[in-house]
C-alpha atoms as a PDB file:
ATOM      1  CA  UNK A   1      28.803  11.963 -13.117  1.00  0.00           C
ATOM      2  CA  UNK A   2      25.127  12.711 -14.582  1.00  0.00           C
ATOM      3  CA  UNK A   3      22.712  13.656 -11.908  1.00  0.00           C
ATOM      4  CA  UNK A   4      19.523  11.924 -11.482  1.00  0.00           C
ATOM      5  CA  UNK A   5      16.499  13.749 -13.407  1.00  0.00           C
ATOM      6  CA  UNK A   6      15.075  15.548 -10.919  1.00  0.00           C
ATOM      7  CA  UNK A   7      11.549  14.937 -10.272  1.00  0.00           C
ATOM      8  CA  UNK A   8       8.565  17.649 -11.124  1.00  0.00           C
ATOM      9  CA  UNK A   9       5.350  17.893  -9.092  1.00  0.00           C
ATOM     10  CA  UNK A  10       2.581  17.768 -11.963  1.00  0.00           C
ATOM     11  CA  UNK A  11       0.089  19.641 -11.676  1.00  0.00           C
ATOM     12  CA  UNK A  12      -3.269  19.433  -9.438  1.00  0.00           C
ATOM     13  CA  UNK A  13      -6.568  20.605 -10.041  1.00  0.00           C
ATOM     14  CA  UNK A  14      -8.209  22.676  -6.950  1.00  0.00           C
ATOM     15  CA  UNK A  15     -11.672  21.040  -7.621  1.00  0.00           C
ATOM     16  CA  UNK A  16     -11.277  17.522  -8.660  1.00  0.00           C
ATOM     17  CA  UNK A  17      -8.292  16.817  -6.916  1.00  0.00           C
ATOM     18  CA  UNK A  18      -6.630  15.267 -10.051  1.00  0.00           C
ATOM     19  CA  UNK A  19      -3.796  15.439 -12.023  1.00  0.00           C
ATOM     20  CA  UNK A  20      -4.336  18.261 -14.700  1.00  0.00           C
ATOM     21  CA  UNK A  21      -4.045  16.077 -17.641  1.00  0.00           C
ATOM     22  CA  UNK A  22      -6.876  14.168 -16.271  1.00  0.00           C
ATOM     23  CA  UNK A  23      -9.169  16.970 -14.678  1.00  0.00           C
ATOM     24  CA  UNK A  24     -12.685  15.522 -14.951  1.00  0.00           C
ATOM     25  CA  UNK A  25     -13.961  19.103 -14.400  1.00  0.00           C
ATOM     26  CA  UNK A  26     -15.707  19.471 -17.587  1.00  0.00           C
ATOM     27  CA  UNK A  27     -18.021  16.942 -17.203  1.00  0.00           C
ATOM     28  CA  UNK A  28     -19.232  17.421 -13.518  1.00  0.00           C
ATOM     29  CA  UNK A  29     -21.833  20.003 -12.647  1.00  0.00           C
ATOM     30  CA  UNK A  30     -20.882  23.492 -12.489  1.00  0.00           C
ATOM     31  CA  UNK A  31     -23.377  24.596  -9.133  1.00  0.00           C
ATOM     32  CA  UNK A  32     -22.989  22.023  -6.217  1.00  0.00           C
ATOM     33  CA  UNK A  33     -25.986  19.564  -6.576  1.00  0.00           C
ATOM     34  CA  UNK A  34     -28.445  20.314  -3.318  1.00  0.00           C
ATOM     35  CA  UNK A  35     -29.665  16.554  -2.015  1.00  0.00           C
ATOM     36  CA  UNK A  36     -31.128  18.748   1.272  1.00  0.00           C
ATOM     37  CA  UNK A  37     -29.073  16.558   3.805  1.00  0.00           C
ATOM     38  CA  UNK A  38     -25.806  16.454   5.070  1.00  0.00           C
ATOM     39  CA  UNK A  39     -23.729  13.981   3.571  1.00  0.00           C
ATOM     40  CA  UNK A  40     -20.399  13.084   5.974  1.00  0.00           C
ATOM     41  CA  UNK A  41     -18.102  10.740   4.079  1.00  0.00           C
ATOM     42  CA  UNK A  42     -15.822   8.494   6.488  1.00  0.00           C
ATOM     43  CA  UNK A  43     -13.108   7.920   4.626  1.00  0.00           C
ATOM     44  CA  UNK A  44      -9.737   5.596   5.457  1.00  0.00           C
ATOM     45  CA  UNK A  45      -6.234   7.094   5.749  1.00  0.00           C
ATOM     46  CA  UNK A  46      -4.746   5.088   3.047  1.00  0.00           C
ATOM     47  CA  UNK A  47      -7.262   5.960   0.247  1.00  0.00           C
ATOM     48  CA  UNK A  48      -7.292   9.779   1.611  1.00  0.00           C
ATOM     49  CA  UNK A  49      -3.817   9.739   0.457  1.00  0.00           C
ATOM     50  CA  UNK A  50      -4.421   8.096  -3.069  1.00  0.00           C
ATOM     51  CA  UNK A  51      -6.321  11.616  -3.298  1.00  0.00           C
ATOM     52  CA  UNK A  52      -5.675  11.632  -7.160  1.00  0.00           C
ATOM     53  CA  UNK A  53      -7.672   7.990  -7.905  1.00  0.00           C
ATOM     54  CA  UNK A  54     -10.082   8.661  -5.059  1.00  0.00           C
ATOM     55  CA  UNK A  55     -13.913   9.395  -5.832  1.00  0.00           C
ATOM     56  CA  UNK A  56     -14.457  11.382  -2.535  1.00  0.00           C
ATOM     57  CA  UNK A  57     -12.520  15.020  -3.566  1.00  0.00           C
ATOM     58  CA  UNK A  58     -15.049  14.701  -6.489  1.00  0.00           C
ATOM     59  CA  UNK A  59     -17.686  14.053  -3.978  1.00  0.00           C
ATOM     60  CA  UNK A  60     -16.796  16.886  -2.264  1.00  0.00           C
ATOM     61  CA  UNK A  61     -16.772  19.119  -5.448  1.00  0.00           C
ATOM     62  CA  UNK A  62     -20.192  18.587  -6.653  1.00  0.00           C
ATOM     63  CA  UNK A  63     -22.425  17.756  -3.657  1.00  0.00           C
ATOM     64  CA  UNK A  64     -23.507  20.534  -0.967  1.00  0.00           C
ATOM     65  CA  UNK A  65     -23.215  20.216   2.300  1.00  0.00           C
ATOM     66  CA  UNK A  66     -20.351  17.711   2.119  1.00  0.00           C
ATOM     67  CA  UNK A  67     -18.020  16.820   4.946  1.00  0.00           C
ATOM     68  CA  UNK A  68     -15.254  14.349   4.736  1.00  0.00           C
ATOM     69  CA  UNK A  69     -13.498  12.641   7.777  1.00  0.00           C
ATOM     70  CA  UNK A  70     -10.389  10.448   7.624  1.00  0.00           C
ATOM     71  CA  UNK A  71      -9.895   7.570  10.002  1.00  0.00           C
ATOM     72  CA  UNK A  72      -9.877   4.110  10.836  1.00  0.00           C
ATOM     73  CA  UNK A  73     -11.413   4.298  14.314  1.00  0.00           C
ATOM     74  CA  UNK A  74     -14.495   6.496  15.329  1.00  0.00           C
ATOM     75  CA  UNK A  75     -14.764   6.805  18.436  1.00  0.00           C
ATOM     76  CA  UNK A  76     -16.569   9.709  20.519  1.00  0.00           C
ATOM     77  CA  UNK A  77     -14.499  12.804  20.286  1.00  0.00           C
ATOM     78  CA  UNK A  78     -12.876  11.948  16.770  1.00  0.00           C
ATOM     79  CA  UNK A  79     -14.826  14.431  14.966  1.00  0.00           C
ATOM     80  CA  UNK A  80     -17.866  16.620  16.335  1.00  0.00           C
ATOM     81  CA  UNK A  81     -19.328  16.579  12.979  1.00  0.00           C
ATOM     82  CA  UNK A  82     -19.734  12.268  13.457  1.00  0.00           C
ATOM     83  CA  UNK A  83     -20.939  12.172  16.553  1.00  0.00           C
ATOM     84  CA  UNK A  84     -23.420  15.153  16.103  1.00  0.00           C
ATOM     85  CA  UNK A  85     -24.475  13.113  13.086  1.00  0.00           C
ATOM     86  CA  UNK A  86     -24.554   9.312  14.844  1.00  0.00           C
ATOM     87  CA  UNK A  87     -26.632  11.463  17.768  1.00  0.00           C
ATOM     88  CA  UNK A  88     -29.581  12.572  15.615  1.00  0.00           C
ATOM     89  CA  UNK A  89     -32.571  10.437  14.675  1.00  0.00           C
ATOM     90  CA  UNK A  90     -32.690   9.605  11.181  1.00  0.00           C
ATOM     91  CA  UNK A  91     -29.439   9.307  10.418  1.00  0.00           C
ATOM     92  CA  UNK A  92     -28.627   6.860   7.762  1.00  0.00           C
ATOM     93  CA  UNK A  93     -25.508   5.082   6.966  1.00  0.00           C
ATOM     94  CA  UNK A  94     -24.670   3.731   3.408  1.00  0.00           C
ATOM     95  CA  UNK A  95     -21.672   0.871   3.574  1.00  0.00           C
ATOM     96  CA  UNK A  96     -21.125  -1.423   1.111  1.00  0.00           C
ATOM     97  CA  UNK A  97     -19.962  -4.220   3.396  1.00  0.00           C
ATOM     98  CA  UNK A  98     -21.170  -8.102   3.274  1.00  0.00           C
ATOM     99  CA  UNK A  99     -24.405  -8.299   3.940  1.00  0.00           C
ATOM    100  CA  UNK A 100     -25.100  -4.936   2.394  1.00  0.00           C
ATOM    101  CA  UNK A 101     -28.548  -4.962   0.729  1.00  0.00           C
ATOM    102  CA  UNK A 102     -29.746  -2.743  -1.886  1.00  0.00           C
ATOM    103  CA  UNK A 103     -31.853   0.541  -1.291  1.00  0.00           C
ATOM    104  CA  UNK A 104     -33.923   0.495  -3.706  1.00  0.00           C
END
């Protein structure tokens, strides 16, 4: 009997987090951009492990001072980085929910 084809790993860039054949590398800045704030990106299990579609590894790779946390629930304790972060004053949070409105 044939064996099954045996199924290769492709390839993943370090930086973007994507497939090789689809690195978008090339066309993101080469020094981190500097927005002089810290930018924490909460970020849900199941699209942490789509890593390869996701935005945020690309986030990650072009912004300074970038910190990603994976969760569903928050909650004191989680991560010291959040709750160091929903402690200060003048901490904003972006969510595109209902209800959002714009920033402009």
């Amino acid at each position: 009997a044939d064996s099954p084809p045996s199924k290769t790993k492709r390839a993943i860039c370090a930086r973007c987090g994507r497939v090789k054949k689809v690195c978008v590398c090339s066309v993101l800045p080469s020094d981190k951009i500097r927005l002089g704030v810290e930018v924490i990106v909460v970020q849900h299990p199941d699209e942490a492990a789509k890593a390869q579609i996701c935005s945020v590894p690309i986030i990650k790779a072009v912004v300074e001072n970038c910190t990603v946390v994976v969760g569903k629930m928050f909650e004191k304790g989680h991560s010291d980085v959040l709750d160091t972060a929903l402690s200060e004053r003048g901490t904003v949070i972006l969510y595109p929910g209902k209800g959002s409105l714009p920033i402009e």
